[in-house]
PDB file of N, CA and C in Angstrom:
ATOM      1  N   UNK A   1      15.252  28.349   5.582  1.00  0.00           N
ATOM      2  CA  UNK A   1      13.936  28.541   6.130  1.00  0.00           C
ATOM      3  C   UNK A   1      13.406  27.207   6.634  1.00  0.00           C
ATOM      4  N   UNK A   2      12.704  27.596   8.090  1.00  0.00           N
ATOM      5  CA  UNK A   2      12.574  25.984   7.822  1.00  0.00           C
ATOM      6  C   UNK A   2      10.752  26.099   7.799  1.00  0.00           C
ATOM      7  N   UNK A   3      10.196  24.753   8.090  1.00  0.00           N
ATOM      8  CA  UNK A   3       8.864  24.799   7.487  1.00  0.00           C
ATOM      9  C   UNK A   3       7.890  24.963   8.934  1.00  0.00           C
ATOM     10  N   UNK A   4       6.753  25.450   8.590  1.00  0.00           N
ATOM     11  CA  UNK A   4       5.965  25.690  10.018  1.00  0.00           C
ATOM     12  C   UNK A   4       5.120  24.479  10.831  1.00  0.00           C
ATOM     13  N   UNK A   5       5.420  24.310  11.770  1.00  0.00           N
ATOM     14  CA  UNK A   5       4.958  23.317  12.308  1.00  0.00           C
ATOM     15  C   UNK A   5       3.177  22.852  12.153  1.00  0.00           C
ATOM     16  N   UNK A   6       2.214  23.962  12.083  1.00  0.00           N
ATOM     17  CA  UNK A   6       1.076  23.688  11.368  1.00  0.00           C
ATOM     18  C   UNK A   6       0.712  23.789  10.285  1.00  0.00           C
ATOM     19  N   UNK A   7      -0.135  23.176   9.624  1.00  0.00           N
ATOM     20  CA  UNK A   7      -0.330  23.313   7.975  1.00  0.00           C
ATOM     21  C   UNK A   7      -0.724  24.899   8.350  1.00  0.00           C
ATOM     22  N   UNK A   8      -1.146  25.795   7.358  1.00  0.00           N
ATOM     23  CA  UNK A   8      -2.218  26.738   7.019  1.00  0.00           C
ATOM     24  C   UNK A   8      -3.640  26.876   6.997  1.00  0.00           C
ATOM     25  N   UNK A   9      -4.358  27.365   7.595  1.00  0.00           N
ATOM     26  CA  UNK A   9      -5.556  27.259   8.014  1.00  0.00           C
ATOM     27  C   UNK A   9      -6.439  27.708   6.369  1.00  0.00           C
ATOM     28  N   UNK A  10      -7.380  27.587   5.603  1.00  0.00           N
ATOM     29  CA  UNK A  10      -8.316  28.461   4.928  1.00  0.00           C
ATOM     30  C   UNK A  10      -9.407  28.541   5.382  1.00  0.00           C
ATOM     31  N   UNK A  11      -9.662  30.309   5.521  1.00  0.00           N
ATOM     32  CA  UNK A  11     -10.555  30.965   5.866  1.00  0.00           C
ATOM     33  C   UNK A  11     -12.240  31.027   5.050  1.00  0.00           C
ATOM     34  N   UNK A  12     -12.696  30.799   5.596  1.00  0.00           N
ATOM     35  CA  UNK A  12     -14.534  30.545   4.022  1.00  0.00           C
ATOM     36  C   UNK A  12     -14.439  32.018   3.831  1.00  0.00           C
ATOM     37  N   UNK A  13     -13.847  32.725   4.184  1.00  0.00           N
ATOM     38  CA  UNK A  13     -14.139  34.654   3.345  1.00  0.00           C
ATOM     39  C   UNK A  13     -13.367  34.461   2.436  1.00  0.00           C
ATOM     40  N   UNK A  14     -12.390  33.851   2.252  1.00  0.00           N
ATOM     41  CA  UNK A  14     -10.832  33.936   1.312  1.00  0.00           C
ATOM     42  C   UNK A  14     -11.348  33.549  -0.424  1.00  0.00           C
ATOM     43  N   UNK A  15     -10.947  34.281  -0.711  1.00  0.00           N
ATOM     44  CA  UNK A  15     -11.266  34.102  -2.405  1.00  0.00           C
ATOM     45  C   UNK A  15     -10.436  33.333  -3.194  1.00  0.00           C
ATOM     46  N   UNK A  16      -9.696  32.793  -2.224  1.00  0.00           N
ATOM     47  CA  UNK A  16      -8.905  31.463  -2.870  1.00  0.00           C
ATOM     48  C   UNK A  16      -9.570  30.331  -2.817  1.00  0.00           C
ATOM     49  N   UNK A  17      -9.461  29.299  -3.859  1.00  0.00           N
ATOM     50  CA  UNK A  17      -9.221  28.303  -3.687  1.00  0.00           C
ATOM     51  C   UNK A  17      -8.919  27.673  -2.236  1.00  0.00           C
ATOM     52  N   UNK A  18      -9.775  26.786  -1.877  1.00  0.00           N
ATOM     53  CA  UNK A  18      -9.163  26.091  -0.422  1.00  0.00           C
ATOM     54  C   UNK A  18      -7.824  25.159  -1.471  1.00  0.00           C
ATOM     55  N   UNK A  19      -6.714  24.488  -0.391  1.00  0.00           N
ATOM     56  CA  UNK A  19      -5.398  23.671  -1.356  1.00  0.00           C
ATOM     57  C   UNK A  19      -6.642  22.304  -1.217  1.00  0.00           C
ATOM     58  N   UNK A  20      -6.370  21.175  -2.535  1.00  0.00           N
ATOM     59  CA  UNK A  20      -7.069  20.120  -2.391  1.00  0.00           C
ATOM     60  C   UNK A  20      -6.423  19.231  -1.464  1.00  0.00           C
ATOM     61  N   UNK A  21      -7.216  18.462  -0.909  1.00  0.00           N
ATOM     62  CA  UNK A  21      -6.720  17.157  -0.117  1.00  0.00           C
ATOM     63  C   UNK A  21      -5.763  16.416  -0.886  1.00  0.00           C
ATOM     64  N   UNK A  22      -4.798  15.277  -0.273  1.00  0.00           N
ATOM     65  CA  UNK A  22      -4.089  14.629  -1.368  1.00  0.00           C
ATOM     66  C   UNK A  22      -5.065  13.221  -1.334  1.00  0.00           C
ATOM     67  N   UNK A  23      -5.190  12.515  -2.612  1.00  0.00           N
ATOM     68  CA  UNK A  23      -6.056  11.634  -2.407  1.00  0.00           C
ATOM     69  C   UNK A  23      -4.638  10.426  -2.171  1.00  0.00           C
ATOM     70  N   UNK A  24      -5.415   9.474  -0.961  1.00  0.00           N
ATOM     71  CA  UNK A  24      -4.979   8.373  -0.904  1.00  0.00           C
ATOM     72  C   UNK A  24      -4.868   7.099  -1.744  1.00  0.00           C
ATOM     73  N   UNK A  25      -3.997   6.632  -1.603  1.00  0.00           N
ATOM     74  CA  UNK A  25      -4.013   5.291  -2.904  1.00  0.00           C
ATOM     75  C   UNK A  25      -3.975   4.476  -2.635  1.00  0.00           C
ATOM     76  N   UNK A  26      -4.555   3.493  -2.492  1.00  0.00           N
ATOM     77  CA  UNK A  26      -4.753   1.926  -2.585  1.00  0.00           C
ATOM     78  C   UNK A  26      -4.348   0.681  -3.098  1.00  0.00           C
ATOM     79  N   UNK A  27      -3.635  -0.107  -2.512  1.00  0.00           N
ATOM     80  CA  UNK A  27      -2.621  -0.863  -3.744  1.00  0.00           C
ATOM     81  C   UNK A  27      -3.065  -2.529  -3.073  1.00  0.00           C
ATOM     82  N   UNK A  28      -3.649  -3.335  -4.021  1.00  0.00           N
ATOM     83  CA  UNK A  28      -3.792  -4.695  -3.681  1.00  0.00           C
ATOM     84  C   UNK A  28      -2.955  -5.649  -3.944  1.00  0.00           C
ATOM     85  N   UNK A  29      -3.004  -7.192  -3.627  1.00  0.00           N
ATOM     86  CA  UNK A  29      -1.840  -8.008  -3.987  1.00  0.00           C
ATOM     87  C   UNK A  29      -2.063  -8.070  -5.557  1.00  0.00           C
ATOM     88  N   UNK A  30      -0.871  -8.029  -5.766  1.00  0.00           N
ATOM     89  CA  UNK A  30      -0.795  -8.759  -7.929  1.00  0.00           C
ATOM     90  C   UNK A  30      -1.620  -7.423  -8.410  1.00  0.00           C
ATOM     91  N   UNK A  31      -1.429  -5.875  -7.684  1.00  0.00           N
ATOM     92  CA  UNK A  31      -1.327  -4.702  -9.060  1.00  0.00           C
ATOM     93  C   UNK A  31      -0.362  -4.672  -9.817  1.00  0.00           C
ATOM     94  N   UNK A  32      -0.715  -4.334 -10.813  1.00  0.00           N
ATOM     95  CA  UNK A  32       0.644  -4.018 -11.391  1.00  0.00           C
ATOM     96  C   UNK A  32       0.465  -2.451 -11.600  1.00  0.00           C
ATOM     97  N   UNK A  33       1.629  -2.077 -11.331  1.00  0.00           N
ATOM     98  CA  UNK A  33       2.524  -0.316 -10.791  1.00  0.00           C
ATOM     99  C   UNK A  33       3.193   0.092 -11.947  1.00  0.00           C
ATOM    100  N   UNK A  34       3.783   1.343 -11.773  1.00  0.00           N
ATOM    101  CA  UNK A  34       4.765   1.724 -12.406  1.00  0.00           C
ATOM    102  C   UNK A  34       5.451   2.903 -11.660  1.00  0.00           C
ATOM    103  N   UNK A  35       6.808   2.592 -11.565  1.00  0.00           N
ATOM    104  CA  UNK A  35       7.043   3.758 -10.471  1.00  0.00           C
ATOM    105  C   UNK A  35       8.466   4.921 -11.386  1.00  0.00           C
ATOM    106  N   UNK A  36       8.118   5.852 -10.960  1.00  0.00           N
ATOM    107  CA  UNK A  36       9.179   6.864 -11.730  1.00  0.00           C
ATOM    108  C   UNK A  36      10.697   6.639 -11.949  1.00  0.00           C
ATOM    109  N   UNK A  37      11.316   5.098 -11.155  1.00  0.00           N
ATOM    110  CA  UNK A  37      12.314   5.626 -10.827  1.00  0.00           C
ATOM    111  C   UNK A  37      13.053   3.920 -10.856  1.00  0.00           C
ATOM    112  N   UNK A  38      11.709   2.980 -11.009  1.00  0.00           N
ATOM    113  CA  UNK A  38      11.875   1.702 -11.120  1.00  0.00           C
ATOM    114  C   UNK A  38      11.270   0.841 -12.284  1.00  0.00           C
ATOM    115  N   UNK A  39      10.239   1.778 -12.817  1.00  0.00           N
ATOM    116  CA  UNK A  39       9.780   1.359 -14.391  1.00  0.00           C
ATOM    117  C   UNK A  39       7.803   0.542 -14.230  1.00  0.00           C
ATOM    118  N   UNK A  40       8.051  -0.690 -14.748  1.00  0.00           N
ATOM    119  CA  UNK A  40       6.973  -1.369 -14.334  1.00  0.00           C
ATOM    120  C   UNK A  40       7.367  -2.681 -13.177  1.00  0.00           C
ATOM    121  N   UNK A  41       6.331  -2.558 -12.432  1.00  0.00           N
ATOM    122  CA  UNK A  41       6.371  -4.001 -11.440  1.00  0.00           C
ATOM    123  C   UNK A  41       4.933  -4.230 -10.770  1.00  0.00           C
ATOM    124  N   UNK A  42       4.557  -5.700  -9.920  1.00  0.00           N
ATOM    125  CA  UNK A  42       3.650  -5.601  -9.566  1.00  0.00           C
ATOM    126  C   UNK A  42       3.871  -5.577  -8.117  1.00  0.00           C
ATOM    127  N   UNK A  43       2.692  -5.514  -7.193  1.00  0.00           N
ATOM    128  CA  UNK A  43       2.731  -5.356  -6.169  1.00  0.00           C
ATOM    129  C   UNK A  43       2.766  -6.791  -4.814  1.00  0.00           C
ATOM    130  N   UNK A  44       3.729  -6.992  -4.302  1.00  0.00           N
ATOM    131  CA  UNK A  44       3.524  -8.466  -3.596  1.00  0.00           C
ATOM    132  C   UNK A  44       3.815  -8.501  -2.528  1.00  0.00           C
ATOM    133  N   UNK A  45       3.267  -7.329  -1.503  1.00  0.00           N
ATOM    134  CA  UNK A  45       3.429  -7.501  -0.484  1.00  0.00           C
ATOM    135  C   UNK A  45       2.565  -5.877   0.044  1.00  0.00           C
ATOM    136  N   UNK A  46       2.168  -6.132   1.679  1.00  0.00           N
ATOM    137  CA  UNK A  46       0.880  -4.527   1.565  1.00  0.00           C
ATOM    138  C   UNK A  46       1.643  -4.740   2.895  1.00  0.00           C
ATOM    139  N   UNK A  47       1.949  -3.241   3.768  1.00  0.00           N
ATOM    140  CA  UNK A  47       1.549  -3.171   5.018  1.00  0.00           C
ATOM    141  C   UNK A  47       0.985  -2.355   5.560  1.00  0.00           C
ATOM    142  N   UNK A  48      -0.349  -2.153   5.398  1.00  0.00           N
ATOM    143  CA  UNK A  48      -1.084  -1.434   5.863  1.00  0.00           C
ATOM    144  C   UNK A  48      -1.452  -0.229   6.273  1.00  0.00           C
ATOM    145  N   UNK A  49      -1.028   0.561   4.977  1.00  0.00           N
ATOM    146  CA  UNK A  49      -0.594   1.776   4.687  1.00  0.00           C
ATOM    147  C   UNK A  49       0.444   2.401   4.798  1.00  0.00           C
ATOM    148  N   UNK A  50       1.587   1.351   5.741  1.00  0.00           N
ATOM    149  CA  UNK A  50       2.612   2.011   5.747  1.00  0.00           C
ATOM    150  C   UNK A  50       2.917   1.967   4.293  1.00  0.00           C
ATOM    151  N   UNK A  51       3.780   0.894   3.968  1.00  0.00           N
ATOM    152  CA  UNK A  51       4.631   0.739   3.224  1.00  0.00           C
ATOM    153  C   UNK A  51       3.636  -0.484   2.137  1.00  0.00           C
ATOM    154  N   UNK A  52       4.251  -0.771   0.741  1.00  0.00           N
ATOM    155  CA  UNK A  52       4.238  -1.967  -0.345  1.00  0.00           C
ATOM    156  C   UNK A  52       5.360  -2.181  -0.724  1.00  0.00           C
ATOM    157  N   UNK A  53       5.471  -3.421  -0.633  1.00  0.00           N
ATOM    158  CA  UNK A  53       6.205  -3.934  -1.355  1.00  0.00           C
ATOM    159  C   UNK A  53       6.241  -5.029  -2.762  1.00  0.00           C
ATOM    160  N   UNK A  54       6.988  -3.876  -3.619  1.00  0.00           N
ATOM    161  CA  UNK A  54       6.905  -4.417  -4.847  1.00  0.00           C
ATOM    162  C   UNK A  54       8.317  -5.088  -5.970  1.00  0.00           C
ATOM    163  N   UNK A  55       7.439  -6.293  -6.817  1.00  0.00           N
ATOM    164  CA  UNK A  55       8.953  -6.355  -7.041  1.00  0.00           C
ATOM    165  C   UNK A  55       8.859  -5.742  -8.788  1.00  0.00           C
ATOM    166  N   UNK A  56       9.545  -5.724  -9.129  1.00  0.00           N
ATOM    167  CA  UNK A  56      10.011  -4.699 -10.571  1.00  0.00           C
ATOM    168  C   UNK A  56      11.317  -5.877 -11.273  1.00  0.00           C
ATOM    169  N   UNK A  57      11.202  -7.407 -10.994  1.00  0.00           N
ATOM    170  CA  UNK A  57      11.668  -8.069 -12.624  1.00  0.00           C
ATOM    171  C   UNK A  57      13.040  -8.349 -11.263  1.00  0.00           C
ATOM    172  N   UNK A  58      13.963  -7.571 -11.388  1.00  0.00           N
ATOM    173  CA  UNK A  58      15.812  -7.275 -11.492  1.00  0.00           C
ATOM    174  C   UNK A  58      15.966  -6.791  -9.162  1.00  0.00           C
ATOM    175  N   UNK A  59      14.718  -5.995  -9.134  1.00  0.00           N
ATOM    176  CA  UNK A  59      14.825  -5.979  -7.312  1.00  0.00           C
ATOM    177  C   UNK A  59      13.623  -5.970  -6.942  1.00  0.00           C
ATOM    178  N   UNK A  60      13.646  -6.222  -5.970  1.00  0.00           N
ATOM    179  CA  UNK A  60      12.002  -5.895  -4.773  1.00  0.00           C
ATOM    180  C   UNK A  60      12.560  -4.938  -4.093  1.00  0.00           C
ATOM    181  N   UNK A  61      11.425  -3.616  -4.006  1.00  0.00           N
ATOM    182  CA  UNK A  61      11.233  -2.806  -2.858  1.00  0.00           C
ATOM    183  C   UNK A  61      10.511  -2.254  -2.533  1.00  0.00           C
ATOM    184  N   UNK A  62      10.737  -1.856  -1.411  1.00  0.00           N
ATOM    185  CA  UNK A  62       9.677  -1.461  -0.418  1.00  0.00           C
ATOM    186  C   UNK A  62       9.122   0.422  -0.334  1.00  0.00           C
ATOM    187  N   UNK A  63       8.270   0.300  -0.787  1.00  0.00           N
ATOM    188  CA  UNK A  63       7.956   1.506  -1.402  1.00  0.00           C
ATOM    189  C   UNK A  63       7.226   2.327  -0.299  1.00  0.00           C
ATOM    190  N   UNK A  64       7.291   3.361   0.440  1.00  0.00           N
ATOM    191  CA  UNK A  64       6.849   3.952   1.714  1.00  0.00           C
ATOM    192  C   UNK A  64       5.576   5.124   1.235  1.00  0.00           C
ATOM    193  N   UNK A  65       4.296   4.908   1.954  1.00  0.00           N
ATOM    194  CA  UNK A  65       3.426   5.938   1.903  1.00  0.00           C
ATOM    195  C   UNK A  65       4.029   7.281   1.642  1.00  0.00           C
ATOM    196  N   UNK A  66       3.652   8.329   0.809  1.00  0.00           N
ATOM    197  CA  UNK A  66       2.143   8.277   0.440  1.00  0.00           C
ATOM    198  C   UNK A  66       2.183   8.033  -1.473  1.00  0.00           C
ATOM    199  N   UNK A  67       3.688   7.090  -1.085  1.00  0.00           N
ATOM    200  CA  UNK A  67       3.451   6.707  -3.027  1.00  0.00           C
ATOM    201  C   UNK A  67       3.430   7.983  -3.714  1.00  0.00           C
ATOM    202  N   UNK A  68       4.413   9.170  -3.662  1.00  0.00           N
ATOM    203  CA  UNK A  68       4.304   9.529  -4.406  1.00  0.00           C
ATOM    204  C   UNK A  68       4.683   9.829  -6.359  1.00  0.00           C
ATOM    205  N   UNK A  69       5.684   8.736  -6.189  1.00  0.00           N
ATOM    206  CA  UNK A  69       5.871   8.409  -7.422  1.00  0.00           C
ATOM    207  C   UNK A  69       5.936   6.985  -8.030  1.00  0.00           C
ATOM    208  N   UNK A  70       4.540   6.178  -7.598  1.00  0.00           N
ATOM    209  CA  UNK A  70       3.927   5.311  -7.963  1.00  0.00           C
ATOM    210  C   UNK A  70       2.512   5.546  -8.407  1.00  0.00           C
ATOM    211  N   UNK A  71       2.556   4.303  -9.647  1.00  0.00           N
ATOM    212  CA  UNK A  71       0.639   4.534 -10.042  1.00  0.00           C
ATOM    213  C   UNK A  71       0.358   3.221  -9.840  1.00  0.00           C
ATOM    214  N   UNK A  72      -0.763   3.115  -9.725  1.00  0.00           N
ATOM    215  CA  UNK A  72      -1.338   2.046 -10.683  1.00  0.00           C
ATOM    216  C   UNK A  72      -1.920   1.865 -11.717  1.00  0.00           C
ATOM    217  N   UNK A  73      -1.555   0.837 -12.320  1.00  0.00           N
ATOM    218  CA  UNK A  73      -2.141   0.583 -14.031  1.00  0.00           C
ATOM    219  C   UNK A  73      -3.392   0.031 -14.122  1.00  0.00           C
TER     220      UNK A  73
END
């Protein structure tokens, strides 16, 4: 299957739930992160929503919007 080129519209009659927005995240120089898949590190490098780059101790990388398996601490 593949996926539809527009999101889904919600209707104000619909007794659903509208889906929530995803909230955006914000990452400054010297956060310190934790990412699912790299542990803890801080953040040392921003580009401007694209991408951060962080280093984690052992590698640096470059972590691509929209962060989804990064936090901040």
């Amino acid at each position: 299957m593949t996926k539809p080129a527009a999101p889904k519209r919600h209707l104000p009659t619909s007794p659903f739930k509208a889906p929530a927005a995803p909230i955006r995240k914000h990452f400054a120089m010297g956060d310190q992160v934790t990412h699912d898949m790299y542990g803890l590190g801080r953040v040392i490098g921003l580009e401007n929503g694209i991408a951060v780059l962080v280093d984690f101790g052992s590698t640096q990388v470059r972590v691509l919007s929209p962060y989804a398996k990064m936090t901040k601490l």
